[in-house]
Protein backbone atom coordinates (compact mmCIF):
# COMPACT_ATOMS: atom_id res chain seq x y z
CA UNK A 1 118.24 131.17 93.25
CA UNK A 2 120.85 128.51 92.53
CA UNK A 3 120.00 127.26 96.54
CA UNK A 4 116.42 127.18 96.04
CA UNK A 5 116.63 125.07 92.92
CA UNK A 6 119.47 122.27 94.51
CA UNK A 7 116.77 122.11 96.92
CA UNK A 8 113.99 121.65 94.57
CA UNK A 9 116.17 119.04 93.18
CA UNK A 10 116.86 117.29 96.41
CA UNK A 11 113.36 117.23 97.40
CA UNK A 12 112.56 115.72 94.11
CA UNK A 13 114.86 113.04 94.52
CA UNK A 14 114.50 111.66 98.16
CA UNK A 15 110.46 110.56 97.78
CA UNK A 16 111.72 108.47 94.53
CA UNK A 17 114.45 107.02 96.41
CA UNK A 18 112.20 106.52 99.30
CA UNK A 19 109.50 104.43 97.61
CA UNK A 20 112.12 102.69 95.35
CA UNK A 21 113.62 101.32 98.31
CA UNK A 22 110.40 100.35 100.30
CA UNK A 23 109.19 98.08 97.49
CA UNK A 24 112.33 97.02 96.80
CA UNK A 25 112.39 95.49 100.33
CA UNK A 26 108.75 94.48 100.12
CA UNK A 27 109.40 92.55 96.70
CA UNK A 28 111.80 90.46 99.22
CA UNK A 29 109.49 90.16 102.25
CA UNK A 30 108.93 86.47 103.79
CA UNK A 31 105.78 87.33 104.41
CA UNK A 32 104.46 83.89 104.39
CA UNK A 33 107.58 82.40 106.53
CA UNK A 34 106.24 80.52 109.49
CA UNK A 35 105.09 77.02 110.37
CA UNK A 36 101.32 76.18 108.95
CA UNK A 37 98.95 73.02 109.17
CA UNK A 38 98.10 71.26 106.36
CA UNK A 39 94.27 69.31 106.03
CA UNK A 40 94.42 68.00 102.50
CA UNK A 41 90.56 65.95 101.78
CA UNK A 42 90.05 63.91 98.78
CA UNK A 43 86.11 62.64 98.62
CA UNK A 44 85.41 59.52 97.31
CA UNK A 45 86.29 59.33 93.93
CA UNK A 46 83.72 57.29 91.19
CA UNK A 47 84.14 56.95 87.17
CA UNK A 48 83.70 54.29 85.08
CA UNK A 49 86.80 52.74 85.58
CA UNK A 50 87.94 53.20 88.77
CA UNK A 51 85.74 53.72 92.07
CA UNK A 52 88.47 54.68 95.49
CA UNK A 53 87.76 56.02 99.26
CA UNK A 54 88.13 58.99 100.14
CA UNK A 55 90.64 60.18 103.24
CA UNK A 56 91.50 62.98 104.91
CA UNK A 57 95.16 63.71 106.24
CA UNK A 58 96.46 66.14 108.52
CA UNK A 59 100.59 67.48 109.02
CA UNK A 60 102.11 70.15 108.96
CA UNK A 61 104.41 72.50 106.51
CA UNK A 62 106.86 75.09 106.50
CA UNK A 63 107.58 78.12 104.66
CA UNK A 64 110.97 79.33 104.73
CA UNK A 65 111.90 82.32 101.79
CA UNK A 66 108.26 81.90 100.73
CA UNK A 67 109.30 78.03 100.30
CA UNK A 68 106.72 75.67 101.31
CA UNK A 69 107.79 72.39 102.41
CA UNK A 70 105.47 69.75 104.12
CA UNK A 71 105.84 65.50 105.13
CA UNK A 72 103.58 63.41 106.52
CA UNK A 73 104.70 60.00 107.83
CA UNK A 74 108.43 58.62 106.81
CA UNK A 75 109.68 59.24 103.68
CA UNK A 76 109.24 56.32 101.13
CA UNK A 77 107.16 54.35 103.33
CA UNK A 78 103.39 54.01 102.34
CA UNK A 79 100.88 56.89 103.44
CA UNK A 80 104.03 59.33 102.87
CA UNK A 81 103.49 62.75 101.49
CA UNK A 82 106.32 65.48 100.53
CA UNK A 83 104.23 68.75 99.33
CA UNK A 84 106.37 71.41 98.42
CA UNK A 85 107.23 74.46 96.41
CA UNK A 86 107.16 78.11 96.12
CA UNK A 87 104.89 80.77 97.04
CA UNK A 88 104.61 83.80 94.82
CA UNK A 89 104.56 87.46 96.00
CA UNK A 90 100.95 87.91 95.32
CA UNK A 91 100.04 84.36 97.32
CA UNK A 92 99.56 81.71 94.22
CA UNK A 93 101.52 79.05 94.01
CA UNK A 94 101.49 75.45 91.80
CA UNK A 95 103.15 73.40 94.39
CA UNK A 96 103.87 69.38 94.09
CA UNK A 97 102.86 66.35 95.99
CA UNK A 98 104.98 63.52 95.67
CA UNK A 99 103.46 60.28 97.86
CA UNK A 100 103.40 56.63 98.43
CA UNK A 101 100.17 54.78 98.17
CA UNK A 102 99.29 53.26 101.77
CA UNK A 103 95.34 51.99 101.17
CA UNK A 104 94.90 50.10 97.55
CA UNK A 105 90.93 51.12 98.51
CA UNK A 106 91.60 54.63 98.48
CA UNK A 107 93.76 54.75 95.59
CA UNK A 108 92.92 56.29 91.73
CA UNK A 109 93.21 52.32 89.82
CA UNK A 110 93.32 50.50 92.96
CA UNK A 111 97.04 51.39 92.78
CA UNK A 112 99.07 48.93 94.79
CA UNK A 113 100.71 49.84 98.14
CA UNK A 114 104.27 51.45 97.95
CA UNK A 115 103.69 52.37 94.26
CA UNK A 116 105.08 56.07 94.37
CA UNK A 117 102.98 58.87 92.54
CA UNK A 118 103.03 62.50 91.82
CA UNK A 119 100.48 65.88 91.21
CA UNK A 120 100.61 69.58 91.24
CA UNK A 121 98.55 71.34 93.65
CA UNK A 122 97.25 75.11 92.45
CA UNK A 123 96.74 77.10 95.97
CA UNK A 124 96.51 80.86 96.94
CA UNK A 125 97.81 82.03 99.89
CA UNK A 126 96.83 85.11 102.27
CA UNK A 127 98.77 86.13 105.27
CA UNK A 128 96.77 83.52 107.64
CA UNK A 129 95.36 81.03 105.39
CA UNK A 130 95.22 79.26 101.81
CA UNK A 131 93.32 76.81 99.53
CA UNK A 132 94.10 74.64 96.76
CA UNK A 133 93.50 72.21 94.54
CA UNK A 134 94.99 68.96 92.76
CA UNK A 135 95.38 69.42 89.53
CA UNK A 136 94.50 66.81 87.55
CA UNK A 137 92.77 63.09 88.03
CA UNK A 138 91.09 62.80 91.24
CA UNK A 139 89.92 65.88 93.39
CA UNK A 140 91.65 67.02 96.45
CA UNK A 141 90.90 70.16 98.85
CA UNK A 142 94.09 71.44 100.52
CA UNK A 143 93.59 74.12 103.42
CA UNK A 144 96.54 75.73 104.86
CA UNK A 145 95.91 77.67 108.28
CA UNK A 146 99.30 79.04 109.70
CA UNK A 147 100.00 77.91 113.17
């Protein structure tokens, strides 16, 4: 009787241990580690004040630890962009673009070139793919399509 229960108790405490450990190691998973392109759009922008171009600009990112980090062109220069930050377990993530205005015509205020600017992007992120969206001011689309 003693034998039967020990094993009882056994039993009962392996599947615990089991599933404890599995999303214990899932919690950790990289699971969006890899090398992604980036298309981030912004349309034409229009308000009372301001009227800018819109653009389109391609590069490429990568996510290391479920750390996004992405540059296009040469850091500091004009048309530069640095996007980077984390992605969270369940795929969101509020990410920042810091840049360098190239184009005064396609800039919010007909900023001048070289003047350096900032935003946080709001994306969600599936295994293959993700969207987001600037924040505030001026609308951009950011698609993310792993490579």
């Amino acid at each position: 009787m003693n034998l039967l229960r020990l094993l009882k108790l056994a039993g009962s405490l392996t599947v615990p241990l089991a599933a404890l450990g599995t999303s214990a190691a899932h919690a950790q998973e990289p699971k969006f580690d890899g090398k992604w392109n980036v298309v981030m759009t912004c349309p034409p922008h229009s308000s009372a004040k301001d009227e800018a171009l819109g653009y389109t600009h391609r590069f490429t990112a990568e996510v290391l630890n479920n750390r996004l980090t992405g540059t296009r062109g040469t850091e500091g220069e004009p048309g530069w962009h640095f996007l980077h930050g984390n992605i969270d377990a369940d795929g969101s993530a509020l990410l920042r673009l810091e840049g360098v205005v190239n184009n005064p015509k396609h800039a919010i205020n007909n900023a001048s070139q070289g003047k350096k600017y900032t935003y946080q992007v709001k994306a969600q992120f599936d295994a293959n793919a993700g969207e987001g969206q600037r924040v505030t001011s001026r609308v951009c689309h950011f698609k993310f399509n792993r490579r």
